[in-house]
C-alpha atoms as a PDB file:
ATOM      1  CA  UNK A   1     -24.310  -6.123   7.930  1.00  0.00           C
ATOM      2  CA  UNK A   2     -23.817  -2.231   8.614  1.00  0.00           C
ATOM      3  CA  UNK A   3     -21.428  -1.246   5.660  1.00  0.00           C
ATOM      4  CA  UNK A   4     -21.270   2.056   6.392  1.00  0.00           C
ATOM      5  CA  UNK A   5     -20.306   1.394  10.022  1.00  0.00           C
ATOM      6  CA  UNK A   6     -17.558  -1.300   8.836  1.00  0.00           C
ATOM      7  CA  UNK A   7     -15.902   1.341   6.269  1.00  0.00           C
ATOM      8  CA  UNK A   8     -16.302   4.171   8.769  1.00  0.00           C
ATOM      9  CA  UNK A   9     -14.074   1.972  11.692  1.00  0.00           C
ATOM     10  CA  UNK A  10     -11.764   1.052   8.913  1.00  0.00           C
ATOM     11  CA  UNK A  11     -11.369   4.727   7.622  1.00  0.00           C
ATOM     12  CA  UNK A  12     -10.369   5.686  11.433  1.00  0.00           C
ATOM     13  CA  UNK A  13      -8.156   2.939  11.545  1.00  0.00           C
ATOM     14  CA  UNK A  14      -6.245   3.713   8.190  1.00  0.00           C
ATOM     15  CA  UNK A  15      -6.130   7.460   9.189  1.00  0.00           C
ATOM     16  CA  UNK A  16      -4.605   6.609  12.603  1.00  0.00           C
ATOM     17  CA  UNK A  17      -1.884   4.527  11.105  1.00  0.00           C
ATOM     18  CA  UNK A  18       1.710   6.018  11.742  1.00  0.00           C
ATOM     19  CA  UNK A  19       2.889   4.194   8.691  1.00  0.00           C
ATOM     20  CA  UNK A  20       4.053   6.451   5.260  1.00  0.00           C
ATOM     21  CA  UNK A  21       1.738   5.929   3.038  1.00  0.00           C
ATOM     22  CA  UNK A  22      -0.816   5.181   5.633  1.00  0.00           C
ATOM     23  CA  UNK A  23      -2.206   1.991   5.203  1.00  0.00           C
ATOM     24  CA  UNK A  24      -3.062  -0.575   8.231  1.00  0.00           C
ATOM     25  CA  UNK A  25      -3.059  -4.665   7.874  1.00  0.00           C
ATOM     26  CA  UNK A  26      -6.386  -6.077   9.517  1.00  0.00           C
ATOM     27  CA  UNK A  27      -7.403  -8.972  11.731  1.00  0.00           C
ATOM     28  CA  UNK A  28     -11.279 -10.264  10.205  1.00  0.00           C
ATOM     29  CA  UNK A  29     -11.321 -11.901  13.582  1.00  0.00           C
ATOM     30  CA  UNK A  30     -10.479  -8.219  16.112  1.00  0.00           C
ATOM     31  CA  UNK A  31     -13.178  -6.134  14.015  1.00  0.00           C
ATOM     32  CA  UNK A  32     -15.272  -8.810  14.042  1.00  0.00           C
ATOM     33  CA  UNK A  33     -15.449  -8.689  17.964  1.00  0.00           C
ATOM     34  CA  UNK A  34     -15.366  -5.089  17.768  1.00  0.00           C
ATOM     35  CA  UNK A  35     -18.312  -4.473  15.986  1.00  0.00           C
ATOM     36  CA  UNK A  36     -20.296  -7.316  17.390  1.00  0.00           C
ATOM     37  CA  UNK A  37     -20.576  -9.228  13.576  1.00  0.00           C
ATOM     38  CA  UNK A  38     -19.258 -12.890  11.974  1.00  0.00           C
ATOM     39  CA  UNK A  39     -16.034 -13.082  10.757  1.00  0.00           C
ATOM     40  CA  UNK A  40     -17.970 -14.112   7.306  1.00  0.00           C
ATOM     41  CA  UNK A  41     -20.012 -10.643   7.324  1.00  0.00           C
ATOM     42  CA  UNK A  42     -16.672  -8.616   7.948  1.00  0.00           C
ATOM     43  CA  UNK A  43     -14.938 -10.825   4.875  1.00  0.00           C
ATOM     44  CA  UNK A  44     -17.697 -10.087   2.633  1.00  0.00           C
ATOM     45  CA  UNK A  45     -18.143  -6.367   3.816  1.00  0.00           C
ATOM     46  CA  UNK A  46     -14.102  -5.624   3.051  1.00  0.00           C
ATOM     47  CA  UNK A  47     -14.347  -7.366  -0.153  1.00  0.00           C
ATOM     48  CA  UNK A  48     -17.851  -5.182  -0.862  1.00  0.00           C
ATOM     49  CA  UNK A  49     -16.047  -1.974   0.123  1.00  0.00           C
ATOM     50  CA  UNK A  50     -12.589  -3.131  -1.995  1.00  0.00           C
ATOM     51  CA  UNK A  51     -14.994  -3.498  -5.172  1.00  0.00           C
ATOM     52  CA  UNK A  52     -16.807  -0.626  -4.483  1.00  0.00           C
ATOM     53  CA  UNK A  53     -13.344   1.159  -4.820  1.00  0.00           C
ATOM     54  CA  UNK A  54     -13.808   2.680  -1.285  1.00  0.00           C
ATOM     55  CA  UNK A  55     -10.794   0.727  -0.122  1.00  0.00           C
ATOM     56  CA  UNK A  56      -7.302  -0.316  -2.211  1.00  0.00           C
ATOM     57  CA  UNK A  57      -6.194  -3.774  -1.447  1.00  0.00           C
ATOM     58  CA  UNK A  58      -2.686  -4.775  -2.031  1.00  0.00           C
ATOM     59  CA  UNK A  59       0.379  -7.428  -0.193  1.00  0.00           C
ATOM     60  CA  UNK A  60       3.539  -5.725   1.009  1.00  0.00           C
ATOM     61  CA  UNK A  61       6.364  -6.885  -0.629  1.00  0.00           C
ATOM     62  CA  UNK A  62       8.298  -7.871   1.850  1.00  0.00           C
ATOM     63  CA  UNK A  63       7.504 -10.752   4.714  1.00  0.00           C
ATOM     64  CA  UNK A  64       4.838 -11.414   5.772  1.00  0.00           C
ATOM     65  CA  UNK A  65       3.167 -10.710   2.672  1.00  0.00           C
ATOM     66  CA  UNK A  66       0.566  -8.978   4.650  1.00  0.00           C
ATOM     67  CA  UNK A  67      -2.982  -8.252   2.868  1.00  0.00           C
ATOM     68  CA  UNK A  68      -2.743  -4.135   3.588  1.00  0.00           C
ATOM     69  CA  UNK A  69      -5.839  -1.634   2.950  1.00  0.00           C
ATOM     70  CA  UNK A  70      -5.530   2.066   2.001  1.00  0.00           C
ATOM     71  CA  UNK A  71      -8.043   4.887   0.745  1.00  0.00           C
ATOM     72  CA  UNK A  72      -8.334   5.827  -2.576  1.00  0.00           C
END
């Protein structure tokens, strides 16, 4: 698995978010597809890049509950 290529997409996709703070909620299954990969690899790449401290994981508060990424 291309990390690299996985946090760049997900970088773009934070930093086109309209939201305040900008943060985005992600389907495994869309980037997946989008970068050609297994939903698996994409799991295990987020969770690399979250540990890393590349990415901030955290749930909104309110429903859904959504898993959300943000930069550091």
């Amino acid at each position: 698995m291309d990390k690299e290529k996985l946090y760049q997409r997900m970088e773009s996709m934070i930093m086109s978010s309209s939201k305040k703070p900008k943060y985005m909620s992600i389907s495994t299954v869309k980037i997946a597809d989008i970068l050609e990969m297994t939903v698996r690899d994409i799991d295990q790449g987020i969770k690399e890049l979250v540990e890393e401290g590349r990415l901030k994981q955290s749930r909104l508060e309110k429903p859904p509950h959504n898993t959300i990424y943000l930069l550091p």
